[in-house]
Structure formats: structure tokens, C-alpha cells
N, C-alpha and C. Protein backbone atom coordinates (compact mmCIF):
# COMPACT_ATOMS: atom_id res chain seq x y z
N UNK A 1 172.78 135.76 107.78
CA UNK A 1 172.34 135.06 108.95
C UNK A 1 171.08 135.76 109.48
N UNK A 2 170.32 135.42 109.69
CA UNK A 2 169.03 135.56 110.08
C UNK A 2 169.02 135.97 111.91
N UNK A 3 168.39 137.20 112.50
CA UNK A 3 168.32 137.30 113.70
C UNK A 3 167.33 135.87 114.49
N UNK A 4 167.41 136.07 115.15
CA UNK A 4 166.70 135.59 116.48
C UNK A 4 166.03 136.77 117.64
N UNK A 5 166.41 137.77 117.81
CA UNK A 5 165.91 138.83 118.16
C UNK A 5 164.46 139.34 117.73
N UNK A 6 164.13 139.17 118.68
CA UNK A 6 162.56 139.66 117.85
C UNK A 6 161.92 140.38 118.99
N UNK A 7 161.06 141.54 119.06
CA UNK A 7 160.06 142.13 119.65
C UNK A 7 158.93 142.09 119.43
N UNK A 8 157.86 142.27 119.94
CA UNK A 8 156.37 142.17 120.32
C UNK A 8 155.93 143.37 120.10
N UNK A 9 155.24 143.58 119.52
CA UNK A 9 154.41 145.33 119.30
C UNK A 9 152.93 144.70 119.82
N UNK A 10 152.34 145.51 120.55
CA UNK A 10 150.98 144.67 120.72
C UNK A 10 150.06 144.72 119.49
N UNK A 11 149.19 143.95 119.18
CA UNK A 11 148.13 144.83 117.87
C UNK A 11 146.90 144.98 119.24
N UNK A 12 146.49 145.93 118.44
CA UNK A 12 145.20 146.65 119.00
C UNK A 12 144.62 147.05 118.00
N UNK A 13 143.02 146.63 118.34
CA UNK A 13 141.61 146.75 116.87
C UNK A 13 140.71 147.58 117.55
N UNK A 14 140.39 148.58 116.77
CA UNK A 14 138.79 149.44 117.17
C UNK A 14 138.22 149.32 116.31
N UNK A 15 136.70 149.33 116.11
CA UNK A 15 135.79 149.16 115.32
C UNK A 15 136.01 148.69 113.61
N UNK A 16 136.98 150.35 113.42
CA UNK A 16 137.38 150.19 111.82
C UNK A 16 138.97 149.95 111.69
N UNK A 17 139.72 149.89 112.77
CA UNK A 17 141.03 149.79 112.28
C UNK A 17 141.71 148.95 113.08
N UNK A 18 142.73 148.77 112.70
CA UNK A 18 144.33 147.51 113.64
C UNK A 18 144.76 148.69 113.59
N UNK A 19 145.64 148.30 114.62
CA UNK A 19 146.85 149.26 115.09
C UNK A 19 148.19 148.20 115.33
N UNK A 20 148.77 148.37 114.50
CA UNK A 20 149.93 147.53 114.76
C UNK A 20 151.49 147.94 114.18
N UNK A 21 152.37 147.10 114.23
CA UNK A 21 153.99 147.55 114.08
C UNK A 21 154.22 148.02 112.77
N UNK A 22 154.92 148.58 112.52
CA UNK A 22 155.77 149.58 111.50
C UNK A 22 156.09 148.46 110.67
N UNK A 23 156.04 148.59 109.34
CA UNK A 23 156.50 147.51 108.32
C UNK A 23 157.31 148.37 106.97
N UNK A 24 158.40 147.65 106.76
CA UNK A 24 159.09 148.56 105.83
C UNK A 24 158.04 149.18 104.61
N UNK A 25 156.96 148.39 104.25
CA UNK A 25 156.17 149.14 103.12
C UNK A 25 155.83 149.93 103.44
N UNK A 26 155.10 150.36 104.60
CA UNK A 26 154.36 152.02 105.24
C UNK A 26 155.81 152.70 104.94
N UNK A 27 156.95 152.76 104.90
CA UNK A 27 157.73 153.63 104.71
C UNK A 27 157.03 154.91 103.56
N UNK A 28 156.69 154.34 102.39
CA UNK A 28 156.43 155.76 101.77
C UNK A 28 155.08 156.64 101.86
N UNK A 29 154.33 156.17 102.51
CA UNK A 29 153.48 156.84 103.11
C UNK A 29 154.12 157.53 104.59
N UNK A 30 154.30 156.72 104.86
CA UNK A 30 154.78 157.62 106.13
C UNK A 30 156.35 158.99 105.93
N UNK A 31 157.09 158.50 104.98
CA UNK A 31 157.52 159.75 104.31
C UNK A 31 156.68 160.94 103.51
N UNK A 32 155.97 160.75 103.02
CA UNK A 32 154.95 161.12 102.21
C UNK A 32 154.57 162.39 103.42
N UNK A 33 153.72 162.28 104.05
CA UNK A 33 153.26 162.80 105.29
C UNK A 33 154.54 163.66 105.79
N UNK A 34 155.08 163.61 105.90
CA UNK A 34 156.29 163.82 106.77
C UNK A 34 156.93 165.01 105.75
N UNK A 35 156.75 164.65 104.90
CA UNK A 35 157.33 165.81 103.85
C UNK A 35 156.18 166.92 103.20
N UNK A 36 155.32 166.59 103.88
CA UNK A 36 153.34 167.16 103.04
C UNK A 36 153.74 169.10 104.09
N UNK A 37 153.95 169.77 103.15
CA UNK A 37 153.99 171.34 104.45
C UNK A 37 152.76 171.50 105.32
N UNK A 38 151.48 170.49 104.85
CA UNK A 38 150.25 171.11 105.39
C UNK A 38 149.98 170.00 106.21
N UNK A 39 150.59 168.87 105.71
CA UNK A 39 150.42 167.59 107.18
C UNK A 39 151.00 168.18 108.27
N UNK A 40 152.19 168.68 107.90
CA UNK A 40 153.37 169.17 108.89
C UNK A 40 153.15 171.06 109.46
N UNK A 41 151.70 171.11 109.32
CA UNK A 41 151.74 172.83 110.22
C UNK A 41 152.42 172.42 111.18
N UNK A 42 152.14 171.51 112.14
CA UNK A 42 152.48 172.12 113.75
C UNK A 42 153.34 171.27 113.99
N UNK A 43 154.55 170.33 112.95
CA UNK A 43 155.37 169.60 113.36
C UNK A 43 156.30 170.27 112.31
N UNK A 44 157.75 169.33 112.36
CA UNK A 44 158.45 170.04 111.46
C UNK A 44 158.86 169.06 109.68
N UNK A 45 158.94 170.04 108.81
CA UNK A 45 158.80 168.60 107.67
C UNK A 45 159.95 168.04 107.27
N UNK A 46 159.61 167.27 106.58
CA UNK A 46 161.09 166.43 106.94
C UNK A 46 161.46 165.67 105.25
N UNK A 47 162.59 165.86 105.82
CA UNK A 47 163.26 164.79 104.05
C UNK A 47 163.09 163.92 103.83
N UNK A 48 163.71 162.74 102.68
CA UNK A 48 163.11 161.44 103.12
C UNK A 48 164.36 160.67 104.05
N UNK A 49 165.34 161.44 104.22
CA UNK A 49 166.48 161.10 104.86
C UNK A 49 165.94 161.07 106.40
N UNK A 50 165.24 162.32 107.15
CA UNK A 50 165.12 162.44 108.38
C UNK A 50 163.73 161.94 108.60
N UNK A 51 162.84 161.44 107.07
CA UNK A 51 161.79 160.44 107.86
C UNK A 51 161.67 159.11 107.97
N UNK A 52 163.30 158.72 107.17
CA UNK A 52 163.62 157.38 107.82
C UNK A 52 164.02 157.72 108.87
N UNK A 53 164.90 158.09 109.43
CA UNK A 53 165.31 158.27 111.05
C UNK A 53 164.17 158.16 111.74
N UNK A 54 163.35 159.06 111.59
CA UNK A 54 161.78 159.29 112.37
C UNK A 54 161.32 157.93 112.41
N UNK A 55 161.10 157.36 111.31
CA UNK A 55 160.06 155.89 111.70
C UNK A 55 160.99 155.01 111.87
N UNK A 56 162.49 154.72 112.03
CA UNK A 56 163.29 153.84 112.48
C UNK A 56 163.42 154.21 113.96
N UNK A 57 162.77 155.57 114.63
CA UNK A 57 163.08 155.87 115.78
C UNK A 57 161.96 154.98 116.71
N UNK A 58 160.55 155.91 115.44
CA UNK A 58 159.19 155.30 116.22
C UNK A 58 159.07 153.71 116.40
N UNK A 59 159.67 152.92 115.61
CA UNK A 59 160.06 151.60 116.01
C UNK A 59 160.73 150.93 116.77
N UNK A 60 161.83 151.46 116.92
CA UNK A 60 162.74 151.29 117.54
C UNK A 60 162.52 151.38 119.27
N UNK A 61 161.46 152.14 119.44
CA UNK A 61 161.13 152.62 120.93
C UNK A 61 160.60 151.81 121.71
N UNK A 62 160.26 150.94 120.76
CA UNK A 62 159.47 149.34 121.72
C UNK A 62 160.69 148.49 121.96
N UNK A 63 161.82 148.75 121.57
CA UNK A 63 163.23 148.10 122.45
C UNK A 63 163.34 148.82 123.21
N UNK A 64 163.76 150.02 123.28
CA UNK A 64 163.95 151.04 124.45
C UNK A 64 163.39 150.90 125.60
N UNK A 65 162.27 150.71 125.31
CA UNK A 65 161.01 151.09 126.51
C UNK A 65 159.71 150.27 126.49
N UNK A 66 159.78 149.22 125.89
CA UNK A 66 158.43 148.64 125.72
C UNK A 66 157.00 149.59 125.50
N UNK A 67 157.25 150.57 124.84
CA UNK A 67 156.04 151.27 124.46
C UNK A 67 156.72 151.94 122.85
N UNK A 68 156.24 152.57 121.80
CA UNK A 68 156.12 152.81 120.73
C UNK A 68 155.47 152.95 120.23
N UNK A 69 155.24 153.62 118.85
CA UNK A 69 154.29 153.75 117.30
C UNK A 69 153.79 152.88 117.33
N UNK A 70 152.39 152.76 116.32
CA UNK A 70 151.54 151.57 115.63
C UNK A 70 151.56 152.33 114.16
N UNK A 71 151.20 151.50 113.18
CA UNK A 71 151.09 152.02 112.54
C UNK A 71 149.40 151.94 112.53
N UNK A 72 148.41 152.68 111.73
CA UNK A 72 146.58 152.71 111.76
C UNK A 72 146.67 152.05 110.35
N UNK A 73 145.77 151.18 110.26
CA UNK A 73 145.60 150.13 108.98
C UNK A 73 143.95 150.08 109.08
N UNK A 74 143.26 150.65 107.77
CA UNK A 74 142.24 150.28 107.81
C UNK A 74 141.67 148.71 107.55
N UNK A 75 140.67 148.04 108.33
CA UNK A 75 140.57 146.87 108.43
C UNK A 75 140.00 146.29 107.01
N UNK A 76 139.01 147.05 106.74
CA UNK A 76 138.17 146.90 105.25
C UNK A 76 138.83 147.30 103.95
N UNK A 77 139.52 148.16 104.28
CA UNK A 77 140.52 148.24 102.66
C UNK A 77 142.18 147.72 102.83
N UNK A 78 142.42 147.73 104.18
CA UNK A 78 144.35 147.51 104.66
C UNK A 78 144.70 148.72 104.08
N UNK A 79 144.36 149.94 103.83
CA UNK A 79 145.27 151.32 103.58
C UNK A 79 145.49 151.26 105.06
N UNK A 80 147.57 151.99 105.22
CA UNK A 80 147.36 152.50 106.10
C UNK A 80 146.89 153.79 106.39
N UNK A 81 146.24 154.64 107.06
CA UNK A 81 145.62 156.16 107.48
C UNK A 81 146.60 157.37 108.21
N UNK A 82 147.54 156.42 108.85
CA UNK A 82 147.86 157.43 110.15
C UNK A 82 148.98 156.72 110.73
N UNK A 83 149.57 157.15 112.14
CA UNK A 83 150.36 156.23 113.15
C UNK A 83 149.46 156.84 114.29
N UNK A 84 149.70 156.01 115.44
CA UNK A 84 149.17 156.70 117.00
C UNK A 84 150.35 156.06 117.55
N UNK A 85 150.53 156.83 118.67
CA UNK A 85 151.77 156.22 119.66
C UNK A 85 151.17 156.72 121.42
N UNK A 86 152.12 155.54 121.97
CA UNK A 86 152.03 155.43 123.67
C UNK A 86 153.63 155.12 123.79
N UNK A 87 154.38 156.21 124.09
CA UNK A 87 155.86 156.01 124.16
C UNK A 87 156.45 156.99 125.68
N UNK A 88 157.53 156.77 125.72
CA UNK A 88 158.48 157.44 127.08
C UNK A 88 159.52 158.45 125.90
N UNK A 89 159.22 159.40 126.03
CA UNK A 89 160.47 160.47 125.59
C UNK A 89 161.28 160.59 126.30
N UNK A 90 162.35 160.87 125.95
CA UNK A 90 163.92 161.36 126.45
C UNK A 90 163.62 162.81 126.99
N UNK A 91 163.91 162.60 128.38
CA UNK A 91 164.10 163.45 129.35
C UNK A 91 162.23 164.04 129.76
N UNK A 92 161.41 163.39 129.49
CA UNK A 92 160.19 164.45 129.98
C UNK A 92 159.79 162.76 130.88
N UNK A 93 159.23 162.89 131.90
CA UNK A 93 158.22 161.88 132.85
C UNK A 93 157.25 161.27 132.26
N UNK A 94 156.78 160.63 132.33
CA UNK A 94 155.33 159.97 131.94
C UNK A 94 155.41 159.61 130.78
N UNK A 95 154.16 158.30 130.06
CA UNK A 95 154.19 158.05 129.33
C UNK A 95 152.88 159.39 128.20
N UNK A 96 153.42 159.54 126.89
CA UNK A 96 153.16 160.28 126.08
C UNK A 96 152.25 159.74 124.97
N UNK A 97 151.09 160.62 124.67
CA UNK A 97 150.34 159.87 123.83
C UNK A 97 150.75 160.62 122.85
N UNK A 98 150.34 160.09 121.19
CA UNK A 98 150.76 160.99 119.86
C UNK A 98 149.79 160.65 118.70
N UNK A 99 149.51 161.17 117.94
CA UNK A 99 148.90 160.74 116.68
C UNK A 99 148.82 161.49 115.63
N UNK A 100 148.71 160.91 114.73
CA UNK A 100 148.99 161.40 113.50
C UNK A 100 147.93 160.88 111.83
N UNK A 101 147.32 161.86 111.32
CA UNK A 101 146.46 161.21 110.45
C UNK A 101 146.90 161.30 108.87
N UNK A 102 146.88 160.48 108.62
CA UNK A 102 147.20 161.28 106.55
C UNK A 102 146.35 161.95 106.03
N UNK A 103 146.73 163.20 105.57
CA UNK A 103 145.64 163.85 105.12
C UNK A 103 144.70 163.26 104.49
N UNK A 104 144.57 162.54 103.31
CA UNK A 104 143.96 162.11 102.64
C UNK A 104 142.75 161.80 103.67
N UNK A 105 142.63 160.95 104.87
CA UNK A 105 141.86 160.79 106.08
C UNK A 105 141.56 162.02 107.04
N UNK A 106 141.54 163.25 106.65
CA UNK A 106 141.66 164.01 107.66
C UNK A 106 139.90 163.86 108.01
N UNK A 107 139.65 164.43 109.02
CA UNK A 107 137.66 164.61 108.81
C UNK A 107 136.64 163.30 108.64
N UNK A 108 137.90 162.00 109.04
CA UNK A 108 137.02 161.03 109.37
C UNK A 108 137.45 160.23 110.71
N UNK A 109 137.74 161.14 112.04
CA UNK A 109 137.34 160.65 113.32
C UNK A 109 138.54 159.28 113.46
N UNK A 110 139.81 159.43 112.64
CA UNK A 110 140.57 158.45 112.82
C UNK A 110 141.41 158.71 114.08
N UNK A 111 141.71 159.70 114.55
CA UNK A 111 142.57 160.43 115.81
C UNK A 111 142.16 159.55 117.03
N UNK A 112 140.59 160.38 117.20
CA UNK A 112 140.07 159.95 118.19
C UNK A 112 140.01 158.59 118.26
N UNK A 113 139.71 157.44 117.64
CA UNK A 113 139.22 156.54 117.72
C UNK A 113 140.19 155.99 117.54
N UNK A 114 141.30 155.92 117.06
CA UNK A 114 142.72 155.23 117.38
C UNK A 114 143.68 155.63 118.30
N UNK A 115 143.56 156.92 118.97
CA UNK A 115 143.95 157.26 120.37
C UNK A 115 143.62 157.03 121.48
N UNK A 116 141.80 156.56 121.33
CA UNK A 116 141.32 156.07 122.20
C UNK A 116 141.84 154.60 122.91
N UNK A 117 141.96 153.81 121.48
CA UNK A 117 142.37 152.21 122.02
C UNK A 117 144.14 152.36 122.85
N UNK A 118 144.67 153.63 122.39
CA UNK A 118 145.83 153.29 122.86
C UNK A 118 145.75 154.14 124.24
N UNK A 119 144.71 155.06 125.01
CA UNK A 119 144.68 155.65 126.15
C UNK A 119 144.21 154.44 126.90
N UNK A 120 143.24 153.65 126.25
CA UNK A 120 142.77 152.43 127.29
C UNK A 120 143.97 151.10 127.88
N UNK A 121 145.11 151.42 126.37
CA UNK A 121 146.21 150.19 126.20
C UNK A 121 146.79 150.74 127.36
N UNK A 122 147.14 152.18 127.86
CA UNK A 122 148.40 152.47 128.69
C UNK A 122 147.81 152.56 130.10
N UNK A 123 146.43 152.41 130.12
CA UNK A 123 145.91 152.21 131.39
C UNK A 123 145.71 151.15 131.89
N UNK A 124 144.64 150.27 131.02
CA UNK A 124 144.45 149.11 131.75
C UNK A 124 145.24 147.71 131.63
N UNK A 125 146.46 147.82 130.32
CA UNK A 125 147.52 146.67 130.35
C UNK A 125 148.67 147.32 131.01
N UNK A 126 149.52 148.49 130.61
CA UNK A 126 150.57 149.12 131.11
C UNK A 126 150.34 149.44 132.51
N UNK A 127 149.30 150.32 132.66
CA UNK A 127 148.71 150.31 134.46
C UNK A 127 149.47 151.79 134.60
N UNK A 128 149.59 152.51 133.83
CA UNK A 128 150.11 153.63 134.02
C UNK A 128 149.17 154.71 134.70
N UNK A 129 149.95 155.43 136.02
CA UNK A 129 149.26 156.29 136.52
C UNK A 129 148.76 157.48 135.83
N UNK A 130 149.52 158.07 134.71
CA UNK A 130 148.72 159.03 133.93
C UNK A 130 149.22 159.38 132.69
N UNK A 131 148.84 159.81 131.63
CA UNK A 131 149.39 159.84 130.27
C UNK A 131 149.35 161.72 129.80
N UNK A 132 150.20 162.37 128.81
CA UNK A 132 149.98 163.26 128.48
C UNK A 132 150.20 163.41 126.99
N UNK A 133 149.77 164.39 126.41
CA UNK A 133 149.98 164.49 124.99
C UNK A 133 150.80 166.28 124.95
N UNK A 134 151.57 166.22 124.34
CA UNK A 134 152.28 167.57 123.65
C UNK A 134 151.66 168.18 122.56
N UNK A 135 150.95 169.35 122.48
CA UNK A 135 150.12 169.83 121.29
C UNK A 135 150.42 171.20 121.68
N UNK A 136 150.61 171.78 120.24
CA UNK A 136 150.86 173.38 119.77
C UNK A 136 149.78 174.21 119.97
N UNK A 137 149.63 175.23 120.56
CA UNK A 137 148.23 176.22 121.07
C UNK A 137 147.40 176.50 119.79
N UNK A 138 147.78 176.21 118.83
CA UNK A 138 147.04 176.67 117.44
C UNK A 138 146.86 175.46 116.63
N UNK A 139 146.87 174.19 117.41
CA UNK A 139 146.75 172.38 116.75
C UNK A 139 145.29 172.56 117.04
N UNK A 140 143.92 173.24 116.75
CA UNK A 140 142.95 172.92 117.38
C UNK A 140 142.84 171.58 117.43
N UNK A 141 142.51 170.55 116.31
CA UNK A 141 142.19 169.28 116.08
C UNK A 141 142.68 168.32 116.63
N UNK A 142 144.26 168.75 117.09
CA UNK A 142 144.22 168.27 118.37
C UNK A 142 144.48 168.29 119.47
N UNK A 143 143.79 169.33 119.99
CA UNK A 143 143.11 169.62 120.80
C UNK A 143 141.93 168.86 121.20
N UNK A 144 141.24 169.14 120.40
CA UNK A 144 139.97 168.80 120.44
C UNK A 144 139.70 166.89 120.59
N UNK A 145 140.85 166.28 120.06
CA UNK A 145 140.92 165.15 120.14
C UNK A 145 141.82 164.97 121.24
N UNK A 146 142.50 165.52 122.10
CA UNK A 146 142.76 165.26 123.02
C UNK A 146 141.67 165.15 124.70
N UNK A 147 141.01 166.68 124.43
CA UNK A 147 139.99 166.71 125.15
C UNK A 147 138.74 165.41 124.82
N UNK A 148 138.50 165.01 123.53
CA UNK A 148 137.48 164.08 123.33
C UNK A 148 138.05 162.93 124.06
N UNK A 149 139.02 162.71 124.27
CA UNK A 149 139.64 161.87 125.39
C UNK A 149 139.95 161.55 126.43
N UNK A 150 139.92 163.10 127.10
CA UNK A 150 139.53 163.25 128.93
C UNK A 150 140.97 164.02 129.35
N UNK A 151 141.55 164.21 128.20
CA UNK A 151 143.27 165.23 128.65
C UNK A 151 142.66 166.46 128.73
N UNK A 152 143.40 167.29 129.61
CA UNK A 152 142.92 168.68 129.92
C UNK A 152 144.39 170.04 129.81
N UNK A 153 144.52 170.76 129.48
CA UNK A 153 145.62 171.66 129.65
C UNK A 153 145.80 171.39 131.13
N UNK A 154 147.69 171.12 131.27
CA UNK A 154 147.99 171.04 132.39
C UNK A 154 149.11 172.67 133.00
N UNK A 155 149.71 172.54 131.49
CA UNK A 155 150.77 173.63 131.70
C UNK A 155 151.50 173.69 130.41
N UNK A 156 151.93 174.86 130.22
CA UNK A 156 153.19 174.62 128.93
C UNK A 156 154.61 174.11 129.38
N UNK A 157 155.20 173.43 127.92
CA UNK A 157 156.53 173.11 128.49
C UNK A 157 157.15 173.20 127.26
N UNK A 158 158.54 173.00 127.69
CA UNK A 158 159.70 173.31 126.48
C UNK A 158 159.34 172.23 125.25
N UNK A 159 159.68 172.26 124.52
CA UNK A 159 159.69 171.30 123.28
C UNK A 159 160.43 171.61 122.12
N UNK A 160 161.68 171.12 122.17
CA UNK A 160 162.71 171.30 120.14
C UNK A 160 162.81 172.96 120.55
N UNK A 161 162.93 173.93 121.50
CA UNK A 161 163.04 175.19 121.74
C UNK A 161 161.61 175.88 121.67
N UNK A 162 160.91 175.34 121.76
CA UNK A 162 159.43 176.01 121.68
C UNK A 162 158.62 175.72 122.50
N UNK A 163 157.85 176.49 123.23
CA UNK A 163 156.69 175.92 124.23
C UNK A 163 155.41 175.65 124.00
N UNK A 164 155.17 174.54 124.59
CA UNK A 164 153.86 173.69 124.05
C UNK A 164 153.08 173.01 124.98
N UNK A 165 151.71 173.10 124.54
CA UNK A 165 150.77 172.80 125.73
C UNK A 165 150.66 171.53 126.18
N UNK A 166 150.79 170.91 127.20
CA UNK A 166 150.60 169.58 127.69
C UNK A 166 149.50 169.65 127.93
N UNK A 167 149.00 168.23 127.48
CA UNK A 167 147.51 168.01 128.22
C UNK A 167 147.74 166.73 128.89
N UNK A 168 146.90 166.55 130.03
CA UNK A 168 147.34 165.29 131.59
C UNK A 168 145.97 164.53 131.07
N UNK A 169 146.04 163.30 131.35
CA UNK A 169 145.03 162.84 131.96
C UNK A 169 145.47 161.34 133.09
N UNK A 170 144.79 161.24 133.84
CA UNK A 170 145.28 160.39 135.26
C UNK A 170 144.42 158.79 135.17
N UNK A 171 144.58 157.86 135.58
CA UNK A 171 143.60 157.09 135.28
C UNK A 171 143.14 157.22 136.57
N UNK A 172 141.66 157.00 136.56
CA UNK A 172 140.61 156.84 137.69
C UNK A 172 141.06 156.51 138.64
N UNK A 173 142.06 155.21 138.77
CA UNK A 173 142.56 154.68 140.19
C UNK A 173 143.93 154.85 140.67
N UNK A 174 144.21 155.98 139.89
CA UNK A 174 145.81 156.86 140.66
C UNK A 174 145.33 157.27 141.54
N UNK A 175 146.29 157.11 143.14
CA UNK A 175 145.92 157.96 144.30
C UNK A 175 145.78 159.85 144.03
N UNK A 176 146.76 159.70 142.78
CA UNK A 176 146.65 161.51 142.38
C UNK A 176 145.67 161.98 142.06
N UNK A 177 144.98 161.25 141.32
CA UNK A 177 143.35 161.29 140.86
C UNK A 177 142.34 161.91 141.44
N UNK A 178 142.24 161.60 143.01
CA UNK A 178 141.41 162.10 143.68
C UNK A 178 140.10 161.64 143.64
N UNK A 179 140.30 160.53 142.93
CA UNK A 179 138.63 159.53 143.01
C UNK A 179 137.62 159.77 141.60
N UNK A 180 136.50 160.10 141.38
CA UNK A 180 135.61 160.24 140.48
C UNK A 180 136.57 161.35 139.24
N UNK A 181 136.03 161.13 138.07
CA UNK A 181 136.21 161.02 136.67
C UNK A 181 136.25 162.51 136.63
């Protein structure tokens, strides 16, 4: 019997890529990654057992919460590259930005430019007062792609037993904001 249940993932396009829902074929790429020791410095790697869980989770989160994973699809070839996410974690406030590149893509500006469309998605459709990203003190890259985005170190916080740097950013017209950029 066939569902009737269905959810909405938004798609979102930047220049070179869609950003859109999880499809059982990205499964082995996205295991792939997930099991790579050098994709996985500053995350933890995973089987192919716990990276189905993982991308049945990252999907799954747009029932939860109306926010979730995309998967990054290049527009000119359809490889996918990466995932980016705008999601609500269990037990931390605010909505959370995330991304993730396949190596194979590392050093071609896919982070930024697919994190970007989804910092603009959680501001100006979601209307969210401010977004943060979770990154390891020794993730320079992203770092650096967080800051290319307007997040700033806010504070460390717990994470899986480890502490890790949050970076904030507010949108322009939160009263928290305090006005100019």
C-alpha cells in the first residue's frame, strides 16, 4: 500500500548547485564520506550501519521540526558534492547551521556557497532570530566558512562529551541585534 504522507523539503539553487531532499541513491556517497578517516577529522566515522541511521536521521528532521539536511547536487554534472543543513537539535536552542563537503570537492568554495543559501533560507523564509554552527577549535575550514558568513565565536559548549566552539550569527532585524551589521 502506498503512503499518502508526504513532506516538503524546500529546494534551494545557488549559482552552481540545488540543494534539495535526501534520495535513497545519495546513500552511498553519503556513507562513503562518513566512513573516509580524513572526511571524518573533526566528526566521528561511522559504519555503514550508523550512516544509515545518520542520513535516515538527517531526513527525518523535516518531520520533527520542519527544518533538515539537503542534499548539494551539482547543477551541470547532477554529482552530488556534499549535504548542508538548517535543523533544531535535541536539547541545544536555536536553529543550527551544518555542512559538509566530499572530499573529492574539497577546495572548490562548495561550503560557503551552499551555506550561504541556507543562512539566507533560515532568515528570510523561517524568520529566525539567529542561527549558530558547532565547529571543533582545530576545523579551520570551517571556521573560516563560518566567519565568510557573518558567525562569530560566541562561546564553547558541550557536544557528544567534548567542547566545541559555537559560532552566533543574529539576523539584522532581531531586537538582540542591536541594529547595523
Amino acid at each position: 500500500m502506498a503512503s499518502t504522507f508526504t513532506v516538503s523539503v524546500p529546494r534551494l539553487q545557488t549559482e552552481r548547485f540545488l540543494l534539495r531532499e535526501y534520495r535513497p541513491e545519495d546513500f552511498e556517497a553519503f556513507a562513503a564520506h562518513l566512513s573516509d578517516p580524513e572526511s571524518m577529522t573533526h566528526l566521528n566515522v561511522s559504519d555503514r550501519k550508523l550512516a544509515w541511521r545518520v542520513f535516515g536521521s538527517h531526513a527525518g528532521l523535516w518531520l520533527l521540526g520542519g527544518a533538515g539536511w539537503w542534499a548539494i547536487e551539482r547543477k551541470d554534472t547532477g554529482e552530488l558534492v556534499g549535504n548542508v543543513g538548517a535543523f533544531f537539535r535535541d536539547g541545544m536552542p536555536g536553529m543550527e547551521l551544518g555542512w559538509n563537503t566530499y572530499r573529492t570537492f574539497w577546495g572548490q568554495g562548495v561550503a560557503p556557497e551552499a551555506a550561504a543559501a541556507v543562512l539566507a533560507y533560515a532568515f528570510d523564509v523561517r524568520r529566525e532570530p539567529r542561527v549558530h554552527a558547532l565547529i571543533n577549535a582545530d576545523n579551520r575550514a570551517s571556521i573560516r566558512v563560518a566567519e565568510r558568513l557573518g558567525l562569530r565565536y560566541h562561546a564553547d559548549t558541550e557536544l557528544n562529551g567534548k567542547m566545541t566552539g559555537k559560532y552566533t550569527r543574529e539576523t539584522e532585524t532581531s531586537p538582540l541585534h542591536g541594529g547595523a551589521p
